[in-house]
C-alpha atoms as a PDB file:
ATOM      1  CA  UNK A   1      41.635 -33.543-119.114  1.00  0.00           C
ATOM      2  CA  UNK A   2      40.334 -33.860-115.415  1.00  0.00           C
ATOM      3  CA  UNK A   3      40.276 -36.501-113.563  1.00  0.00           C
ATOM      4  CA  UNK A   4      36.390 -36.290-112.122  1.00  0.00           C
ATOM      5  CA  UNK A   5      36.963 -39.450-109.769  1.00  0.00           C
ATOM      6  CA  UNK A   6      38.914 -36.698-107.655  1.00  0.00           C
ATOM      7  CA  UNK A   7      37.320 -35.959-104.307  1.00  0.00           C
ATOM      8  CA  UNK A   8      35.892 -32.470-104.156  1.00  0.00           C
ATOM      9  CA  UNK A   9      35.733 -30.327-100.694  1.00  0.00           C
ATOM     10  CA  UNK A  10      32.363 -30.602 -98.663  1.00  0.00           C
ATOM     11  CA  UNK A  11      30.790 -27.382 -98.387  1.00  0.00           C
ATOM     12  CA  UNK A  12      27.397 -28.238 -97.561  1.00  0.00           C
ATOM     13  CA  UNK A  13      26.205 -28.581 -93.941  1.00  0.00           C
ATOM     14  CA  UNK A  14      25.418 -31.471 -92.485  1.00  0.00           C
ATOM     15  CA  UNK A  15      22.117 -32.353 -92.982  1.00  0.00           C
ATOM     16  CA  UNK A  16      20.091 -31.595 -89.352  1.00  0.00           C
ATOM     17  CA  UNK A  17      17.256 -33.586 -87.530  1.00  0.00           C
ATOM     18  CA  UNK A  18      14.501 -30.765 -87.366  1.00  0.00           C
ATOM     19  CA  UNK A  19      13.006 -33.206 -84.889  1.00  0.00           C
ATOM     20  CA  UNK A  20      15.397 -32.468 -82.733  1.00  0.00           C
ATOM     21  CA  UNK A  21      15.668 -29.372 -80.148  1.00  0.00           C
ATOM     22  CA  UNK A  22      18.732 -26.927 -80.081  1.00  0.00           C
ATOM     23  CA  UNK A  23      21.174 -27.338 -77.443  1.00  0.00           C
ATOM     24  CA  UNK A  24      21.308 -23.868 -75.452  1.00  0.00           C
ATOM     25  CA  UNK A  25      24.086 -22.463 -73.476  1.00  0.00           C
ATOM     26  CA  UNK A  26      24.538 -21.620 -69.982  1.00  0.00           C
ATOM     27  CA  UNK A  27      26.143 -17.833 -69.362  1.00  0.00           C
ATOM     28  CA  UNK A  28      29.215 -20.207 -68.105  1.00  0.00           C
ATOM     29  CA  UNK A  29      29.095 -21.697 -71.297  1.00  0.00           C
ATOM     30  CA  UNK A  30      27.845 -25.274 -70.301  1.00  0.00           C
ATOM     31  CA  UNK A  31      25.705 -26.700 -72.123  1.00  0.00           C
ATOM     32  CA  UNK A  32      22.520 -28.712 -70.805  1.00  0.00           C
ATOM     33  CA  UNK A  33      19.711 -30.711 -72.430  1.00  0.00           C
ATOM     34  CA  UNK A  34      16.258 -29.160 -71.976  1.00  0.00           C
ATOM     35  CA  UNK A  35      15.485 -31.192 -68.911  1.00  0.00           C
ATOM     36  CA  UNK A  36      18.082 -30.071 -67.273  1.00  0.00           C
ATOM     37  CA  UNK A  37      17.875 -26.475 -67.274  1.00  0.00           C
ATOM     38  CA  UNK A  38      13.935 -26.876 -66.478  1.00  0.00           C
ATOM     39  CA  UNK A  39      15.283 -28.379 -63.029  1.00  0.00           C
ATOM     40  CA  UNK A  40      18.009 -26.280 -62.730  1.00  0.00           C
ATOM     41  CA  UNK A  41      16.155 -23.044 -63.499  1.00  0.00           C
ATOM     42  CA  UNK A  42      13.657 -23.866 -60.664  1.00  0.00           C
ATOM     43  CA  UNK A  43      16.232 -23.909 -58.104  1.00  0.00           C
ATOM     44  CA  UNK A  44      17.773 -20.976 -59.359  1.00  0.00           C
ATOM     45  CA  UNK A  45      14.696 -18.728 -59.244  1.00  0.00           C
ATOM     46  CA  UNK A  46      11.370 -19.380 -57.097  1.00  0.00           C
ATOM     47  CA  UNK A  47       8.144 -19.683 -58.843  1.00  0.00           C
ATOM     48  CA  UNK A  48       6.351 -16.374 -58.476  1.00  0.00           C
ATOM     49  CA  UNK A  49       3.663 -17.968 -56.296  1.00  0.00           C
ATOM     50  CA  UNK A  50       6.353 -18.574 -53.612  1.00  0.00           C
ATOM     51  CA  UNK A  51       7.870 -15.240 -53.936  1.00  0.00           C
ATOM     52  CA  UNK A  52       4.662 -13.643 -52.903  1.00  0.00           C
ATOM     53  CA  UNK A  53       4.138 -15.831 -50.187  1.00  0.00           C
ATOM     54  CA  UNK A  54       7.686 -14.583 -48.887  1.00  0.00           C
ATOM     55  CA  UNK A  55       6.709 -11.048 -49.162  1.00  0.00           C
ATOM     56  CA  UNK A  56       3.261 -11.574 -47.279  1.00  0.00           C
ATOM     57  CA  UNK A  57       5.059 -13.375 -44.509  1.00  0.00           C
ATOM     58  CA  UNK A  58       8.028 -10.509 -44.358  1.00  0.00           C
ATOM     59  CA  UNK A  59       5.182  -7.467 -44.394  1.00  0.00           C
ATOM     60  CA  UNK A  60       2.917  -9.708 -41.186  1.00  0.00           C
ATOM     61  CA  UNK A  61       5.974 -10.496 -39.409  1.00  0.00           C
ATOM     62  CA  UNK A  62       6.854  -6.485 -39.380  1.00  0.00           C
ATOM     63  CA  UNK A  63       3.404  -5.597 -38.808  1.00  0.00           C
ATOM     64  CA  UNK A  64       3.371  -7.993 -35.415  1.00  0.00           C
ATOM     65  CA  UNK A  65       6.657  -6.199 -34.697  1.00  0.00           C
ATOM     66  CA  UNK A  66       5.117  -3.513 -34.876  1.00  0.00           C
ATOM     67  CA  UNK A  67       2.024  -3.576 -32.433  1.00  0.00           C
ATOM     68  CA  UNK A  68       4.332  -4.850 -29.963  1.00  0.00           C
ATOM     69  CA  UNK A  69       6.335  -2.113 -29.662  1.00  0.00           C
ATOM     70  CA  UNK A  70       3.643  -0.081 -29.288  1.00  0.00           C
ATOM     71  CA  UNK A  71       2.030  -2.009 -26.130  1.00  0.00           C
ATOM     72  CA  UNK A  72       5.791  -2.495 -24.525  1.00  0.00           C
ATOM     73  CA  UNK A  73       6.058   1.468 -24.865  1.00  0.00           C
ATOM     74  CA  UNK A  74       2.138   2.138 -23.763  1.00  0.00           C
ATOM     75  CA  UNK A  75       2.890  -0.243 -20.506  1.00  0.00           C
ATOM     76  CA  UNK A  76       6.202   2.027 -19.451  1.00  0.00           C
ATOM     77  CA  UNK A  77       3.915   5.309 -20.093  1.00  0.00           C
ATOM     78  CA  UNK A  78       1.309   3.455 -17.349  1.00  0.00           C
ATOM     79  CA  UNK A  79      -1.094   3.108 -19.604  1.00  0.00           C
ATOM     80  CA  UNK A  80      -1.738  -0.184 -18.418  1.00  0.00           C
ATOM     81  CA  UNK A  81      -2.770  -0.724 -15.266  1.00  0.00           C
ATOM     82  CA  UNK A  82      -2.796  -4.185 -13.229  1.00  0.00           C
ATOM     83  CA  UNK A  83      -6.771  -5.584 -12.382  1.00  0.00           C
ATOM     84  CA  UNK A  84      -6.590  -4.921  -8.598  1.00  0.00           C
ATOM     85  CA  UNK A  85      -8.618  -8.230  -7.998  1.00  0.00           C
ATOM     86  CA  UNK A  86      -5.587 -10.308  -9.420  1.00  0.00           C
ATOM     87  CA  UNK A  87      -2.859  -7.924  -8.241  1.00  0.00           C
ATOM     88  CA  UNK A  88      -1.154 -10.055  -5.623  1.00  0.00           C
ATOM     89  CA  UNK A  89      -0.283  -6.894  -3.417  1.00  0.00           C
ATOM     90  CA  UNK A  90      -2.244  -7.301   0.499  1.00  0.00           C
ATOM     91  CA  UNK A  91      -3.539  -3.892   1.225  1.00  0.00           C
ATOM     92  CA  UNK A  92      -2.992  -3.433   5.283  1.00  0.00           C
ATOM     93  CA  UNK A  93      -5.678  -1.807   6.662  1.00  0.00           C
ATOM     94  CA  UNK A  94      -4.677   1.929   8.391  1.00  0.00           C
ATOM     95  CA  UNK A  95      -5.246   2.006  12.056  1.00  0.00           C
ATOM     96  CA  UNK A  96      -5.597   5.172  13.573  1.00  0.00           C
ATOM     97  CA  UNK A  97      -3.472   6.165  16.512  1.00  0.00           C
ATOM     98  CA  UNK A  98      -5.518   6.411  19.840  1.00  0.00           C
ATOM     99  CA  UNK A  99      -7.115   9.596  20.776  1.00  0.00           C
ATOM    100  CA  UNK A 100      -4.919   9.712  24.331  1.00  0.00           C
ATOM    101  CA  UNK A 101      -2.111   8.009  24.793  1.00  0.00           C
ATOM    102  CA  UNK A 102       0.479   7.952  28.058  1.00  0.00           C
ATOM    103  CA  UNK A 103       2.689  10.637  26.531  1.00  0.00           C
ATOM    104  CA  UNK A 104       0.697  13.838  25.814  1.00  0.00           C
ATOM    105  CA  UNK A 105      -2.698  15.722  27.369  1.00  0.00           C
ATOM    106  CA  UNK A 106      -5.380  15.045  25.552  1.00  0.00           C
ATOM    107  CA  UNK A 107      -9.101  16.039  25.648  1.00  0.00           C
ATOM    108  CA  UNK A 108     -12.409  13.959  24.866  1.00  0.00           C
ATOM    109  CA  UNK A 109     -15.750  15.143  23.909  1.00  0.00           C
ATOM    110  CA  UNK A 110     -19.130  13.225  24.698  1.00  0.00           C
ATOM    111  CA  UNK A 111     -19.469   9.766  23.808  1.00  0.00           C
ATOM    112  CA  UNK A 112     -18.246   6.125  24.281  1.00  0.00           C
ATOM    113  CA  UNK A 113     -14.544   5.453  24.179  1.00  0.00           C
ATOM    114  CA  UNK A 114     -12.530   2.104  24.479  1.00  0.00           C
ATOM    115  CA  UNK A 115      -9.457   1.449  26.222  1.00  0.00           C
ATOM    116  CA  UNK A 116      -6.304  -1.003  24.168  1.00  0.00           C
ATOM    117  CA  UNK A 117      -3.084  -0.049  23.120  1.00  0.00           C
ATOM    118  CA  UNK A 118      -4.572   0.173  19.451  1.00  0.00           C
ATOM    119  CA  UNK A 119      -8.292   1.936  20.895  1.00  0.00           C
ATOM    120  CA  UNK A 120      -9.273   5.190  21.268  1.00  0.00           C
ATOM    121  CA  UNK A 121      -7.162   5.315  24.540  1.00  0.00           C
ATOM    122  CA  UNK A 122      -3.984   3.630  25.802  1.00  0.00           C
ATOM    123  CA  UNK A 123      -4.061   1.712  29.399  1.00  0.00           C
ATOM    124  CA  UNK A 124      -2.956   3.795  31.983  1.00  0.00           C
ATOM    125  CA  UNK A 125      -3.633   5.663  35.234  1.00  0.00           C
ATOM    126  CA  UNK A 126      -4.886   9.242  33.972  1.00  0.00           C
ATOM    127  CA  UNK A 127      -5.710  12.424  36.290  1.00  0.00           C
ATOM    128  CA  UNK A 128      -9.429  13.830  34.929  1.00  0.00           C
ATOM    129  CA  UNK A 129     -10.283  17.403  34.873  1.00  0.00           C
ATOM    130  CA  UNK A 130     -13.370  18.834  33.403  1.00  0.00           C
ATOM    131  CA  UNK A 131     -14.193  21.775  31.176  1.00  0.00           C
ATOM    132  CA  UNK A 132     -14.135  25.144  32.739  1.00  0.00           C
ATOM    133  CA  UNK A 133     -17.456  25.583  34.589  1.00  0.00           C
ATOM    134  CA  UNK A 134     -18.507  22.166  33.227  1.00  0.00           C
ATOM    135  CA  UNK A 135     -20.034  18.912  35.372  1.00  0.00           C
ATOM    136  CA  UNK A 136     -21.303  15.864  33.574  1.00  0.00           C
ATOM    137  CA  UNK A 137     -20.975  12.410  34.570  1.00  0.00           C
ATOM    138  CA  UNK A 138     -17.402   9.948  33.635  1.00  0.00           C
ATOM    139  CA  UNK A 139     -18.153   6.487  33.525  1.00  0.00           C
ATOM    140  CA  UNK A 140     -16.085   3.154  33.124  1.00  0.00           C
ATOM    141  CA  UNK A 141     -17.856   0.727  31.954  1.00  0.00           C
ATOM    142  CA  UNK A 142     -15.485  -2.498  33.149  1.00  0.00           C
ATOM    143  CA  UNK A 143     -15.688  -6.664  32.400  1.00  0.00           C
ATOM    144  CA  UNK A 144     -16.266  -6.930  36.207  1.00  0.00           C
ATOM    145  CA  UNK A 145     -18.667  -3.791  37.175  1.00  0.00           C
ATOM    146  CA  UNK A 146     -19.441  -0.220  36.519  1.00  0.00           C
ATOM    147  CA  UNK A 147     -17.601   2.665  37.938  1.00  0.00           C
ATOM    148  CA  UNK A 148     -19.004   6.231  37.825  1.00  0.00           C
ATOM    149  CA  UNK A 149     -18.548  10.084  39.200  1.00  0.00           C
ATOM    150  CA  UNK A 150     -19.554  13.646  38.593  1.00  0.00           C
ATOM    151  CA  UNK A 151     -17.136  15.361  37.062  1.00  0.00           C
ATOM    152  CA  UNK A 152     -17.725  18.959  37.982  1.00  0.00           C
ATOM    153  CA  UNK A 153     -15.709  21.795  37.932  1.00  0.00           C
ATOM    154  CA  UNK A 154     -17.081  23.867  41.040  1.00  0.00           C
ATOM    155  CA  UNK A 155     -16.899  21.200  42.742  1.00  0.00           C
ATOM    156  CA  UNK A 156     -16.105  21.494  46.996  1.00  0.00           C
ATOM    157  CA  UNK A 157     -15.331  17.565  47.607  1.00  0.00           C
ATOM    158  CA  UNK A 158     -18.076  16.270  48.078  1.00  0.00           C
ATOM    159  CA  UNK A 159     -18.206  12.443  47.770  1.00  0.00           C
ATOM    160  CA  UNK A 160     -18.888  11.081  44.336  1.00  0.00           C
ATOM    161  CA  UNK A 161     -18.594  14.590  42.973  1.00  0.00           C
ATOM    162  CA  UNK A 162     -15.151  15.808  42.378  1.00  0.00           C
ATOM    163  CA  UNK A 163     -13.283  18.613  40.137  1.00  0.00           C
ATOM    164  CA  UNK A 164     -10.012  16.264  39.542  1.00  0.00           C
ATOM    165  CA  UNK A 165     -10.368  12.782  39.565  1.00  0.00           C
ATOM    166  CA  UNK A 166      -7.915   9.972  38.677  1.00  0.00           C
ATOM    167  CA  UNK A 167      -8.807   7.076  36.478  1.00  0.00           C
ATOM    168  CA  UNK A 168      -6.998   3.750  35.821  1.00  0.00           C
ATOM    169  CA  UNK A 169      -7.830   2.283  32.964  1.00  0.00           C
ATOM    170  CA  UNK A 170      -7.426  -1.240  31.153  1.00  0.00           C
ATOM    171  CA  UNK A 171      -7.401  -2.838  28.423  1.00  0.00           C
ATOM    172  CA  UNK A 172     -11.313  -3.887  27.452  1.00  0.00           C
ATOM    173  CA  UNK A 173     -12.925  -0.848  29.449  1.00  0.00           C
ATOM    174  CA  UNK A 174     -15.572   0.941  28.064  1.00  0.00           C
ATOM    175  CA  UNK A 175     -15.862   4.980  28.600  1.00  0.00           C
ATOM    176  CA  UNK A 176     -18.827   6.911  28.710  1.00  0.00           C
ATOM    177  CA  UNK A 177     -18.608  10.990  28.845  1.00  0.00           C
ATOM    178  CA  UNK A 178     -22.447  12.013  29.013  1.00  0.00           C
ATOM    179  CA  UNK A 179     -25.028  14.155  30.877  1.00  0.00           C
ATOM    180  CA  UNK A 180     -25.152  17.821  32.134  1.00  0.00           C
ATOM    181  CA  UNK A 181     -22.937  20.169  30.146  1.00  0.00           C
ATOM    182  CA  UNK A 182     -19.791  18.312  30.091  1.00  0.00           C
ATOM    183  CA  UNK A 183     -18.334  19.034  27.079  1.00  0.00           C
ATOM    184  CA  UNK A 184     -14.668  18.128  27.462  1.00  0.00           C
ATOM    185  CA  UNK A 185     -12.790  15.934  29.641  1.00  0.00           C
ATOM    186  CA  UNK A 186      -8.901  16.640  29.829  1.00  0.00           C
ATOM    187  CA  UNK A 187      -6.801  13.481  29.937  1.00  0.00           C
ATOM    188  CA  UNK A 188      -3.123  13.637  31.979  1.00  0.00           C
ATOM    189  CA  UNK A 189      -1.118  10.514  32.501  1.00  0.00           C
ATOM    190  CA  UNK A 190       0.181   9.789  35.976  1.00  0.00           C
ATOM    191  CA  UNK A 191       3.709   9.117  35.650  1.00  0.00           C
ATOM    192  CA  UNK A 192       4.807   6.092  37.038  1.00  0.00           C
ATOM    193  CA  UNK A 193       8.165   4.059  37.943  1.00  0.00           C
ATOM    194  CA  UNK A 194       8.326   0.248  37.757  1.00  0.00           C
ATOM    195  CA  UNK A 195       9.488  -0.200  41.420  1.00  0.00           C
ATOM    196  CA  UNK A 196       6.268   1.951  42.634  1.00  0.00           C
ATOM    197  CA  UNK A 197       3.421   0.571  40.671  1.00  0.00           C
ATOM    198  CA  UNK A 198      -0.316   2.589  41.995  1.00  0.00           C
ATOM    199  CA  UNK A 199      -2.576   0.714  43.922  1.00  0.00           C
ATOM    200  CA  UNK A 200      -4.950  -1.165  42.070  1.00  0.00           C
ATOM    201  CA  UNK A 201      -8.517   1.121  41.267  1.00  0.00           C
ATOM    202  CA  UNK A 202     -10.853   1.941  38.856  1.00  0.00           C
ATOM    203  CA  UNK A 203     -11.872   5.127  39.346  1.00  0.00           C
ATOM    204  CA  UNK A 204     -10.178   6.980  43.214  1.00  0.00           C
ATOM    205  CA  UNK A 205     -12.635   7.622  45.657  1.00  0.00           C
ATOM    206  CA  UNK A 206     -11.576  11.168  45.989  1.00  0.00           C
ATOM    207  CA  UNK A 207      -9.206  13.508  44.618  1.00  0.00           C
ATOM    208  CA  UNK A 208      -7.830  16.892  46.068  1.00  0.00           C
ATOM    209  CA  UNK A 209      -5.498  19.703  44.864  1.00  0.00           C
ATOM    210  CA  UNK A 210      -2.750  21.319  47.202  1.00  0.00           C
ATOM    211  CA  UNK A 211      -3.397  25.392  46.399  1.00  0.00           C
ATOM    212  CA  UNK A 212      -3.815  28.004  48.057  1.00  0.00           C
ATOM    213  CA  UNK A 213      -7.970  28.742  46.590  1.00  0.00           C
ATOM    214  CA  UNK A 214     -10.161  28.271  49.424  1.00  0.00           C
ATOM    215  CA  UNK A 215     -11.542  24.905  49.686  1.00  0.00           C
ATOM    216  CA  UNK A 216      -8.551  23.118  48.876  1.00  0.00           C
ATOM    217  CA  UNK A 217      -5.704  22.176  50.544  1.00  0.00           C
ATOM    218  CA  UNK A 218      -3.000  24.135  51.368  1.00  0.00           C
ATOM    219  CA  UNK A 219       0.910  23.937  50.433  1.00  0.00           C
ATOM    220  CA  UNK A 220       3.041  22.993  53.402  1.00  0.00           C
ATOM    221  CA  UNK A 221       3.776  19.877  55.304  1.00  0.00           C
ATOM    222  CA  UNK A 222       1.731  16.872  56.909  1.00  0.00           C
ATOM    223  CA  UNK A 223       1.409  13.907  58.728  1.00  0.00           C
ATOM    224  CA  UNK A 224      -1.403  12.102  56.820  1.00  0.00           C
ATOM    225  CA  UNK A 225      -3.443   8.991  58.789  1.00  0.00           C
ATOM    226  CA  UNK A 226      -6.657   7.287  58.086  1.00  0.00           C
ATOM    227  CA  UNK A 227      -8.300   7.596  61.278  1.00  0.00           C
ATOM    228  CA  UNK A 228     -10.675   4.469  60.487  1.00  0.00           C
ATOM    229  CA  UNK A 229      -7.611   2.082  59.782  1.00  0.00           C
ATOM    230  CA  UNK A 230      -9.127   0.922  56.562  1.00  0.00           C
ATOM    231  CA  UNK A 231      -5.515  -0.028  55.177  1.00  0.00           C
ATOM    232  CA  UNK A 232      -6.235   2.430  52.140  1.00  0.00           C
ATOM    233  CA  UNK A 233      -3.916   4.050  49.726  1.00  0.00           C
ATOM    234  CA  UNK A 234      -3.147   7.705  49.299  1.00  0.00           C
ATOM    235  CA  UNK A 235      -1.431   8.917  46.170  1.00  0.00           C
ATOM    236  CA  UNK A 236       0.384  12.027  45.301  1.00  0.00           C
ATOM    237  CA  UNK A 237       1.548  13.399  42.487  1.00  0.00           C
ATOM    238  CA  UNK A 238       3.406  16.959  41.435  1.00  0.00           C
ATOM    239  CA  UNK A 239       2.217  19.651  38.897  1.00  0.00           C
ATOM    240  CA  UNK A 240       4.284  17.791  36.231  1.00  0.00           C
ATOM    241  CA  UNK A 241       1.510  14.459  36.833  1.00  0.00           C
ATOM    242  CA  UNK A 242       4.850  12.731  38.536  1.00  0.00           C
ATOM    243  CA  UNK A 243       4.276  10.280  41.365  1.00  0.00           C
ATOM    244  CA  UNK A 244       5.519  11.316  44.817  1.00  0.00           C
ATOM    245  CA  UNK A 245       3.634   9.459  47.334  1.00  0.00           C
ATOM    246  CA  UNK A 246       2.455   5.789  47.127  1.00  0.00           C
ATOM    247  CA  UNK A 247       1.296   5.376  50.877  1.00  0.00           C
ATOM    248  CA  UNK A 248      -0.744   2.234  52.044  1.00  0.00           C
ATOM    249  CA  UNK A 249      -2.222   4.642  54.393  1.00  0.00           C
ATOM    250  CA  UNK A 250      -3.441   3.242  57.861  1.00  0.00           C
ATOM    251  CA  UNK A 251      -3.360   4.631  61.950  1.00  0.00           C
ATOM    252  CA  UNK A 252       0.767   4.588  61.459  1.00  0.00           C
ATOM    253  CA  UNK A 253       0.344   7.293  58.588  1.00  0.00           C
ATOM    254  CA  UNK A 254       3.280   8.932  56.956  1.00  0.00           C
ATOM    255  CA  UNK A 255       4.998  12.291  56.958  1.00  0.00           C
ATOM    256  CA  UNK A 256       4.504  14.226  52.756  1.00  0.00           C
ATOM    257  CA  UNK A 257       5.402  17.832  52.112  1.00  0.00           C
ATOM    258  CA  UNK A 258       2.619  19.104  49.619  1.00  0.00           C
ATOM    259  CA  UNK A 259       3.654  21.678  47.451  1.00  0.00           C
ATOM    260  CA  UNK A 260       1.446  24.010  45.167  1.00  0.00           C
ATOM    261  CA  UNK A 261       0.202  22.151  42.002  1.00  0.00           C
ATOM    262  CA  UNK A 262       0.215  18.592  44.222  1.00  0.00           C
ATOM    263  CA  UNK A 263      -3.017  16.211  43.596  1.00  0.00           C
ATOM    264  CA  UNK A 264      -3.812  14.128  46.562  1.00  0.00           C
ATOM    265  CA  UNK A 265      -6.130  10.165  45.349  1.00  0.00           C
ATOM    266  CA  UNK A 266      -7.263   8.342  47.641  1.00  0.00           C
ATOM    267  CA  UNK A 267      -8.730   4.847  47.625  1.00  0.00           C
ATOM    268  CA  UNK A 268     -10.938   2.846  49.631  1.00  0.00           C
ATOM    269  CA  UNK A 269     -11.554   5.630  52.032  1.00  0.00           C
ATOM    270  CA  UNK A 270     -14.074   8.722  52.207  1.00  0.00           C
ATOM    271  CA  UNK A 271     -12.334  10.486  55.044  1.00  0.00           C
ATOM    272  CA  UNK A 272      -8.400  10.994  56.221  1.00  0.00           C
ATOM    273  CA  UNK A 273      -6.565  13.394  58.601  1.00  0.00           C
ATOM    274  CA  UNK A 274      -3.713  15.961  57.382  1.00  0.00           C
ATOM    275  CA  UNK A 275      -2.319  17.542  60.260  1.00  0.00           C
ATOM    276  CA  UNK A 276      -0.037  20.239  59.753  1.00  0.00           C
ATOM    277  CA  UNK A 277       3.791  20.121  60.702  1.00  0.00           C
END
């Protein structure tokens, strides 16, 4: 006969709270309450509204990037091209190099002409010639007073009228080419050494050429006086426009051997005696 105070095995599961929720497990296998994995699964995985904020910042950021690159190339191309009114760059004004200058022949037309190292022409002591078969009048127009001639090319001498005449010019003078049919005045420097400097003069009284063509004066050699003892100057000067004679010229006079080509200036006289030797 049994015994049925024996204990019998438990079978039956234990009775649950349905109240309660279901512990859930981790893919390591740990186990967290419901709180926890709310908390946990946040920082795990942003909310969807920050992941698209993310994606709109990445796709701006790449589109500044973007433009950019494009300007930074454009610029290297020279697309872009400074304002002038802010570039800091002085533009230097261009000054044109004079018309004559002590090195070179040079002709002018008609018209008004200053003399400065950056003028129309550069201060010197010039030999004038005009145009073939041309007389007009050459005029310096100086601080102090006016100085003026014919320039004419059949010239014989005669005072005030002359077919070379010499010129020396300042800084500050004004020239004037004008009147008759002058059309060209032919500019060659007289070329000077520092220990015989010319005479001071505007414009030479007179001015001859040593050549054989009647009216001139012939090659060969002189003694040269000024008969009125004026203390005046003579200059002479070869075919090449170099200076051979610097004379105060006076009674005393001086011995010069005049060769063809020679131009004879005089200043502060009208008259002076060349006799042959």
């Amino acid at each position: 006969m049994e015994n049925n105070n024996q204990p019998t095995a438990n079978n039956q599961p234990p009775n649950l709270n349905t109240d309660q929720p279901v512990p859930s497990a981790s893919a390591s296998g740990t186990v967290f309450v419901s709180g926890e994995q709310d908390y946990i699964g946040q920082q795990a995985l942003p909310p969807k509204a920050n992941r698209n904020k993310l994606l709109w910042a990445s796709v701006l950021l790449g589109f500044v990037i973007i433009i950019g690159a494009v300007f930074l190339w454009v610029d290297k191309q020279g697309g872009h091209k400074p304002d002038s009114k802010n570039t800091s760059a002085v533009s230097v004004r261009k000054v044109a190099a004079p018309l004559v200058t002590t090195t070179a022949p040079a002709t002018l037309k008609p018209g008004s002409y200053t003399v400065g190292p950056d003028k129309n022409i550069v201060p010197g002591l010039y030999s004038l010639t005009p145009g073939s078969q041309q007389s007009g009048n050459f005029t310096i127009v100086s601080p102090a007073a006016n100085y003026s001639l014919t320039l004419d090319d059949n010239s014989t001498g005669a005072v005030g009228d002359a077919k070379v005449a010499w010129a020396q010019l300042v800084t500050g003078d004004k020239i004037q080419i004008s009147g008759g049919n002058l059309l060209a005045v032919s500019f060659r420097a007289v070329v000077m050494t520092a220990s015989t400097p010319p005479a001071l003069a505007k414009l030479y009284d007179n001015t001859n050429v040593v050549t054989d063509t009647p009216h001139r004066t012939n090659p060969g050699k002189y003694f040269i006086t000024d008969p009125n003892d004026k203390n005046a100057y003579i200059l002479v000067i070869d075919k090449n426009y170099n200076l051979k004679y610097n004379q105060p010229l006076n009674s005393t006079g001086f011995h010069a051997e005049l060769e063809d080509g020679d131009q004879i200036a005089t200043i502060n006289m009208s008259t002076f005696d060349m006799k042959p030797e």
